[in-house]
C-alpha atoms as a PDB file:
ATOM      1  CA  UNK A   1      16.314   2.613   0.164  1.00  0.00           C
ATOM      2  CA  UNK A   2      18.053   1.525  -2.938  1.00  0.00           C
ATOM      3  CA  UNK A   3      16.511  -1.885  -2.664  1.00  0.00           C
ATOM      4  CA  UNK A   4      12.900  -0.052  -2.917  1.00  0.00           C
ATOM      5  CA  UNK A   5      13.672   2.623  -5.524  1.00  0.00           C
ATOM      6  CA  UNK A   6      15.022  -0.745  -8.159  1.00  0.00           C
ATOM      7  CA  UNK A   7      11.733  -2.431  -7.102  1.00  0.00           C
ATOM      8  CA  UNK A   8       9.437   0.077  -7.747  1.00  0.00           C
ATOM      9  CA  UNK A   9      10.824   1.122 -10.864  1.00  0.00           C
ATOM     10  CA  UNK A  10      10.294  -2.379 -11.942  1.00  0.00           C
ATOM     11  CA  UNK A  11       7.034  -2.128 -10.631  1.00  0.00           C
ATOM     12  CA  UNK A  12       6.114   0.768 -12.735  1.00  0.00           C
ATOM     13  CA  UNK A  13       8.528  -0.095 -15.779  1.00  0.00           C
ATOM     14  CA  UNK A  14       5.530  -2.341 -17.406  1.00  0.00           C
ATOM     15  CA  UNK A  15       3.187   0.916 -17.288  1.00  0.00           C
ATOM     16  CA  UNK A  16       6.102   3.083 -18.849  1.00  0.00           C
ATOM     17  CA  UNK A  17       7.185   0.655 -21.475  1.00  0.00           C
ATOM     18  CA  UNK A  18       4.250  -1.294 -22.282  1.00  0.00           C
ATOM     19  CA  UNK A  19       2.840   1.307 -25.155  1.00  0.00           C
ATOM     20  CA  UNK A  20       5.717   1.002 -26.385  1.00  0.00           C
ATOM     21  CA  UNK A  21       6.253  -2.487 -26.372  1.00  0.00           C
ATOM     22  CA  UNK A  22       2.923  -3.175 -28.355  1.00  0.00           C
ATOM     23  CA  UNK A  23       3.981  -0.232 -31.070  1.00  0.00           C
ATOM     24  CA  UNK A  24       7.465  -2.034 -31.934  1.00  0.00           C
ATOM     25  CA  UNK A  25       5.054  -5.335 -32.566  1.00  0.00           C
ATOM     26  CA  UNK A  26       2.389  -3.386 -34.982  1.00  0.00           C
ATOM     27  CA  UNK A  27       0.085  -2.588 -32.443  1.00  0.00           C
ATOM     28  CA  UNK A  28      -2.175  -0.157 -32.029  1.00  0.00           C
ATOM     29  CA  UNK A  29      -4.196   2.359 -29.733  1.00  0.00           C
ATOM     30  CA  UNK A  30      -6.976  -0.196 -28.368  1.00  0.00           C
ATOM     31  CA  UNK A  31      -4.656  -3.293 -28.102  1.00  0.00           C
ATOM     32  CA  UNK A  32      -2.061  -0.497 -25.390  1.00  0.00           C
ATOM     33  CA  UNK A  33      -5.265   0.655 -23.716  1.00  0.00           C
ATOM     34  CA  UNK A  34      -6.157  -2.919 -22.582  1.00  0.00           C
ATOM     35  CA  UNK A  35      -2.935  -3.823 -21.954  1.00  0.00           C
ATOM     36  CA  UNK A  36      -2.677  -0.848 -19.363  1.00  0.00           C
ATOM     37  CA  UNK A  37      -6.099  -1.709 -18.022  1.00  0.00           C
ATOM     38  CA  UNK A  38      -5.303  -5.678 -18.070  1.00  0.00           C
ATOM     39  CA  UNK A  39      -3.149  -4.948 -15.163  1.00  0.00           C
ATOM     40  CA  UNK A  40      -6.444  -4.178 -13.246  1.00  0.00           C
ATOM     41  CA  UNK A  41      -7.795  -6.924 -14.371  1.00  0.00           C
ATOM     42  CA  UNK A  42      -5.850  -9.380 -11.285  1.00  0.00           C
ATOM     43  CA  UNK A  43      -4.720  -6.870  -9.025  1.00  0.00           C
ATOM     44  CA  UNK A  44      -8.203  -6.442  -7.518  1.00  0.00           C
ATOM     45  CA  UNK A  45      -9.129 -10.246  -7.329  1.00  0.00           C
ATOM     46  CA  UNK A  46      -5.112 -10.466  -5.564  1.00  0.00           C
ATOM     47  CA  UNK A  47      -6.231  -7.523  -3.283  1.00  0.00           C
ATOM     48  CA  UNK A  48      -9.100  -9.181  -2.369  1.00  0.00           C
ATOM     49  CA  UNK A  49      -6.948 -12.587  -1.668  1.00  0.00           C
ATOM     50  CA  UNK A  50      -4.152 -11.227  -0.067  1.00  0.00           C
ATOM     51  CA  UNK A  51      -5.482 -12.032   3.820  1.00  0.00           C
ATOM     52  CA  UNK A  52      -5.127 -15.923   2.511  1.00  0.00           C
ATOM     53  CA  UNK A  53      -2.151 -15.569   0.832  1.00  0.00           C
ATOM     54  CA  UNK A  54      -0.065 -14.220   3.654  1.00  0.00           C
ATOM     55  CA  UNK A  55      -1.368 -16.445   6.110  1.00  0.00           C
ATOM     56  CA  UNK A  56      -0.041 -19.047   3.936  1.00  0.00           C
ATOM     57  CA  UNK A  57       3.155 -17.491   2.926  1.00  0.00           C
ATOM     58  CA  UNK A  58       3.615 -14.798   5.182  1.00  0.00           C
ATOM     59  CA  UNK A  59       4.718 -11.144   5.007  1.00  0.00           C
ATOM     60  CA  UNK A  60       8.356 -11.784   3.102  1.00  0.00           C
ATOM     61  CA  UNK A  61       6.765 -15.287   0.942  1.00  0.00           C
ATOM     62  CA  UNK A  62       4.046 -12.847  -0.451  1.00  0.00           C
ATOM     63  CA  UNK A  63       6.835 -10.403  -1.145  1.00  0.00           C
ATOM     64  CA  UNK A  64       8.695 -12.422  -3.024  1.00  0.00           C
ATOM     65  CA  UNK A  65       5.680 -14.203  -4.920  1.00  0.00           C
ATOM     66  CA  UNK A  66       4.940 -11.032  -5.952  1.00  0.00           C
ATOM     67  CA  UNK A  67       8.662 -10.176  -7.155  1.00  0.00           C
ATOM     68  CA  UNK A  68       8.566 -12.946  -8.921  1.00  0.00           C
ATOM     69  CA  UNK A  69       5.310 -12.808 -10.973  1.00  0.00           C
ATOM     70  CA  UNK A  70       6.651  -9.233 -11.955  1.00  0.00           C
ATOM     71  CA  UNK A  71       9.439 -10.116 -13.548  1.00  0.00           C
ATOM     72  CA  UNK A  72       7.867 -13.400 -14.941  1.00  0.00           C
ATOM     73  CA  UNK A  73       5.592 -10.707 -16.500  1.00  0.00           C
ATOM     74  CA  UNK A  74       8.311  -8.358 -17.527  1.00  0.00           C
ATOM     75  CA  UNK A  75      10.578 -10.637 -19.094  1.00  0.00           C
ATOM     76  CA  UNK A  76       7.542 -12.496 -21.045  1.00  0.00           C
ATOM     77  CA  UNK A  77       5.879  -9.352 -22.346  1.00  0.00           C
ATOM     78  CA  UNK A  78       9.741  -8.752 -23.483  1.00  0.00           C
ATOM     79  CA  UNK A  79      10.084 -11.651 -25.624  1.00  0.00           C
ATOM     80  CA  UNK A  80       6.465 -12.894 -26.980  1.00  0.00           C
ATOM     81  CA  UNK A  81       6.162 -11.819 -30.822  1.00  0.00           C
ATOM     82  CA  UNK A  82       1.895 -10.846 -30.781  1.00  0.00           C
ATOM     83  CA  UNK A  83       0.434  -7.444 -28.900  1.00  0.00           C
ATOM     84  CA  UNK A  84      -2.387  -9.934 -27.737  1.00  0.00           C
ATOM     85  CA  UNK A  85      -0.016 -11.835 -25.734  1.00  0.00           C
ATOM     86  CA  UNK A  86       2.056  -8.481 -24.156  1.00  0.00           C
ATOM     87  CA  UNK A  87      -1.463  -8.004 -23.180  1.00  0.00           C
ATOM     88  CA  UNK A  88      -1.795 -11.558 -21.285  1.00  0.00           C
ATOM     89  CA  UNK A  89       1.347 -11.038 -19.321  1.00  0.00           C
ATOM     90  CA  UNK A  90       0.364  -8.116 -18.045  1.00  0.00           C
ATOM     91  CA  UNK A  91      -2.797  -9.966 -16.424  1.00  0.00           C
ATOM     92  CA  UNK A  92       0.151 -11.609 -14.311  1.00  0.00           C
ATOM     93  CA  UNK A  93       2.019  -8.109 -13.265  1.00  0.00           C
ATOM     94  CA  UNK A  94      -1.780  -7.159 -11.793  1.00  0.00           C
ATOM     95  CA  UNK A  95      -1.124  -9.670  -9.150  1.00  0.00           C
ATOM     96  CA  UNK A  96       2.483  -9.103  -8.539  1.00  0.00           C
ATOM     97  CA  UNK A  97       2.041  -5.642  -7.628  1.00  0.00           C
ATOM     98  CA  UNK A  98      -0.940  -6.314  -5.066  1.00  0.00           C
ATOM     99  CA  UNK A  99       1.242  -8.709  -3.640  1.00  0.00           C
ATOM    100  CA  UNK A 100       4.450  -6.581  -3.445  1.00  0.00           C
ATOM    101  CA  UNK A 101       2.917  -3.745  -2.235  1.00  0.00           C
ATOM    102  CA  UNK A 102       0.562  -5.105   0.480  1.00  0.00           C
ATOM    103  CA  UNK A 103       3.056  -6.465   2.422  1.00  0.00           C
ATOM    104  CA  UNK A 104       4.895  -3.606   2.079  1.00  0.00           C
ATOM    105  CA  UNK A 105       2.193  -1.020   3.586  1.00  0.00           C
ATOM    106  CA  UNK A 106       1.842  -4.486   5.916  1.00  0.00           C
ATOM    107  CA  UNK A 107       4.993  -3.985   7.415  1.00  0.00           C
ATOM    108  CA  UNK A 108       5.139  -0.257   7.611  1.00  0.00           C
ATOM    109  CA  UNK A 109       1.537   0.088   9.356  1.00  0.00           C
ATOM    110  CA  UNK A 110       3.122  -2.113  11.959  1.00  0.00           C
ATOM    111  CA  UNK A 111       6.206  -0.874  12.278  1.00  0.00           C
ATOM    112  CA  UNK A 112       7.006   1.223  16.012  1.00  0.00           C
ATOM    113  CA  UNK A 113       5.400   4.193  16.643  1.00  0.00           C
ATOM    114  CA  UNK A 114       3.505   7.218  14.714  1.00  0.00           C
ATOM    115  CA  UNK A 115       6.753   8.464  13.375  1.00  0.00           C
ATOM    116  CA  UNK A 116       7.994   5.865  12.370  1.00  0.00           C
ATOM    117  CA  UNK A 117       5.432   4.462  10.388  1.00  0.00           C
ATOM    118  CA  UNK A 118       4.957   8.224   8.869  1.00  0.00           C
ATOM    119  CA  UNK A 119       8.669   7.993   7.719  1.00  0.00           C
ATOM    120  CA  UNK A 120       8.607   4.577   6.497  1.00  0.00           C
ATOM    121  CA  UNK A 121       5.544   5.745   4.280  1.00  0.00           C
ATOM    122  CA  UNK A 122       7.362   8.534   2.989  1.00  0.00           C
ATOM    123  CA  UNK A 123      10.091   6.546   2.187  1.00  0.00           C
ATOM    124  CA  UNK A 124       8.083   4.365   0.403  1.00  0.00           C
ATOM    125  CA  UNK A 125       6.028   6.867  -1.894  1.00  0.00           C
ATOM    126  CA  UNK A 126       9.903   8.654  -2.809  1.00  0.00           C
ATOM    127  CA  UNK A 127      11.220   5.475  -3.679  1.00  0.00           C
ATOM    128  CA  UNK A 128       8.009   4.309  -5.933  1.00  0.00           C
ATOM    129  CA  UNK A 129       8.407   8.338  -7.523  1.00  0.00           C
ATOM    130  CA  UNK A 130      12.408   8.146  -7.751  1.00  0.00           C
ATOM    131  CA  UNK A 131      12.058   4.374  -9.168  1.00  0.00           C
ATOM    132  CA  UNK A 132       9.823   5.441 -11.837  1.00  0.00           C
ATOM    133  CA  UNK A 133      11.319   8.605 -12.989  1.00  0.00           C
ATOM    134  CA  UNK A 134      14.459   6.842 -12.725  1.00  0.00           C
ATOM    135  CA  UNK A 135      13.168   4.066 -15.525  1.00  0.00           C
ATOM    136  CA  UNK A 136      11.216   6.662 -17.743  1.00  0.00           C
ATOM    137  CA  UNK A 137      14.253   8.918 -17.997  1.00  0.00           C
ATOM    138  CA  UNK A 138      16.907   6.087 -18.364  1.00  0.00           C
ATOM    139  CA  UNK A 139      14.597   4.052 -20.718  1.00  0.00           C
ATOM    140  CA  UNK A 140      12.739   6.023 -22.972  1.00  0.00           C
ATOM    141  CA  UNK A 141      15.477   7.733 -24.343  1.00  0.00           C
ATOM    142  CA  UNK A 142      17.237   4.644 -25.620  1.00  0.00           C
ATOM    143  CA  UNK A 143      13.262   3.340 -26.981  1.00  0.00           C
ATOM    144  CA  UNK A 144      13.718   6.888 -28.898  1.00  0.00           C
ATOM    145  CA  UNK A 145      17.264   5.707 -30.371  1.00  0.00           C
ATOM    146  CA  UNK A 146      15.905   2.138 -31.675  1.00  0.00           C
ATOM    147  CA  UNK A 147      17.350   0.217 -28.585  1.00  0.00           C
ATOM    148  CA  UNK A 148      13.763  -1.457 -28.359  1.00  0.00           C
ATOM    149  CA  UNK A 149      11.398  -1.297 -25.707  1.00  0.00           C
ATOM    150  CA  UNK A 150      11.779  -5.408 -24.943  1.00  0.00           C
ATOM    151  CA  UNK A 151      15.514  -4.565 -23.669  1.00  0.00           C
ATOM    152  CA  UNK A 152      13.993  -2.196 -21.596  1.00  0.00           C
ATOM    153  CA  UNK A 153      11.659  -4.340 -20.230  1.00  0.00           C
ATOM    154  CA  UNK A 154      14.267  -7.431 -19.039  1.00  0.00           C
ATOM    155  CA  UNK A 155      16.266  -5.129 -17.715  1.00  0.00           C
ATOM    156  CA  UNK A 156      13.872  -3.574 -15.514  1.00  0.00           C
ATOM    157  CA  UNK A 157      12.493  -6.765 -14.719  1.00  0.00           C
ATOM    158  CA  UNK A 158      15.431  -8.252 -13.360  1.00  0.00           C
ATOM    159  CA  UNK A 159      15.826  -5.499 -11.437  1.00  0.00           C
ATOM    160  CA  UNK A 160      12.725  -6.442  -9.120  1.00  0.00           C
ATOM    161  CA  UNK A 161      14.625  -9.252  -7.930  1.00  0.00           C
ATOM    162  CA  UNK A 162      17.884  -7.467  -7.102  1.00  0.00           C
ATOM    163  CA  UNK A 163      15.933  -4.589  -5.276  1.00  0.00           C
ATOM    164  CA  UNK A 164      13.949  -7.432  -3.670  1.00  0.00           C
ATOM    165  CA  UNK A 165      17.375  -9.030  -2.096  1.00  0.00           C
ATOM    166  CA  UNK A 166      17.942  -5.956  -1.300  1.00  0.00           C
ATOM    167  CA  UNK A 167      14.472  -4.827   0.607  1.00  0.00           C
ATOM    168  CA  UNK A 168      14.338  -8.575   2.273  1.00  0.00           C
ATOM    169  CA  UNK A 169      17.793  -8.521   4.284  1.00  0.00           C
ATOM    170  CA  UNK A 170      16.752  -5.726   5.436  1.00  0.00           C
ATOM    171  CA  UNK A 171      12.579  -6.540   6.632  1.00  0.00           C
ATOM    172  CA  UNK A 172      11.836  -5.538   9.895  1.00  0.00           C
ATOM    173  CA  UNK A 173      12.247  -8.963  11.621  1.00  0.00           C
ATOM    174  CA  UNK A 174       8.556  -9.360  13.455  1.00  0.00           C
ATOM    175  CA  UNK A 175       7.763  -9.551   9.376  1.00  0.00           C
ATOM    176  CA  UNK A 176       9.443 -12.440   8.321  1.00  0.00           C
ATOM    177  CA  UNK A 177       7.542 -15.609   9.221  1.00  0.00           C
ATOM    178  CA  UNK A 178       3.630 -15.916   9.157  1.00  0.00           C
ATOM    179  CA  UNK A 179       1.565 -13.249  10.859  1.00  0.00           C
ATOM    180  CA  UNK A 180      -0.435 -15.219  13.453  1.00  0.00           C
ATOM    181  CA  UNK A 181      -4.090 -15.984  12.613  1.00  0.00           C
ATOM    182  CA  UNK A 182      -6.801 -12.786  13.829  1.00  0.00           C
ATOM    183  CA  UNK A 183      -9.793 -13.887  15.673  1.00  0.00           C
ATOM    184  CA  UNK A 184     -12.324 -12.626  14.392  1.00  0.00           C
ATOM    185  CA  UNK A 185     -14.756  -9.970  15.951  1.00  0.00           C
ATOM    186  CA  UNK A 186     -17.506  -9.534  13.837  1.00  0.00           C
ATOM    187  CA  UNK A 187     -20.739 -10.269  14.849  1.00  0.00           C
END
């Protein structure tokens, strides 16, 4: 559980932060609006892809892709000196949420019976809500005092990867190599 609530604060974090982020570099209104809609931009084309990409990587490999592309995203859009370019990295955290939380609905759709899917689906909606009140109520308090919102992103990005070591020991085991290939039924 703590595993998820670190990862999907991270997840949010960039959504939180990234106005922010763009203010402390002299940007303005527009340039936070298409950062926040720049996210978008990938996540549907990775939604769309996301039937190739685990039968590549499978359910855990497409996991962790998408950890890392996250904080690749988080700690770049941290430490690049324009708005335009907090703006390009969040093109990359688009994808790396598509491809952290597929294969985390994935694994809960499959997972035992009714119940136990209902719980796991619950869990997973508290911990992206506890995450990301977590972050906004840590974080933008010390953006308030001057601590800078690029701190704020780092941190949270590194804390995808922790929560993801965390989630991954613990991934229902039918999960962890390559689903097997679906025949197809359509006419």
């Amino acid at each position: 559980v703590f595993g998820m609530v670190l990862i999907f604060g991270a997840v949010n974090a960039p959504s939180i932060f990234v106005g922010p982020r763009i203010a402390d570099l002299g940007g303005d209104g527009l340039e936070i609006a298409l950062a926040i809609a720049a996210g978008t931009v990938f996540e549907v084309p990775a939604f769309l892809a996301i039937g190739t990409v685990l039968r590549v990587l499978g359910t855990r490999g497409t996991f962790a892709l998408g950890i890392a592309m996250l904080t690749v995203s988080g700690v770049y859009s941290a430490v690049v000196p324009e708005p335009s370019l907090v703006i390009l990295g969040r093109l990359l955290s688009g994808s790396g949420y598509a491809w952290t939380v597929l294969p985390t609905m994935a694994a809960m759709a499959a997972a035992g019976g009714p119940r136990e899917r209902a719980a796991l689906t619950s869990l997973h909606y508290a911990s992206s809500a506890v995450g990301s009140l977590a972050i906004a109520l840590v974080g933008l308090p010390l953006v308030e005092a001057g601590e800078g919102s690029g701190a704020i992103l780092v941190v949270t990005a590194l804390l995808a990867p922790i929560g993801a070591l965390l989630a991954i020991v613990r991934w229902p085991a039918p999960y962890q190599a390559r689903p097997e290939p679906v025949a197809s039924t359509a006419v």
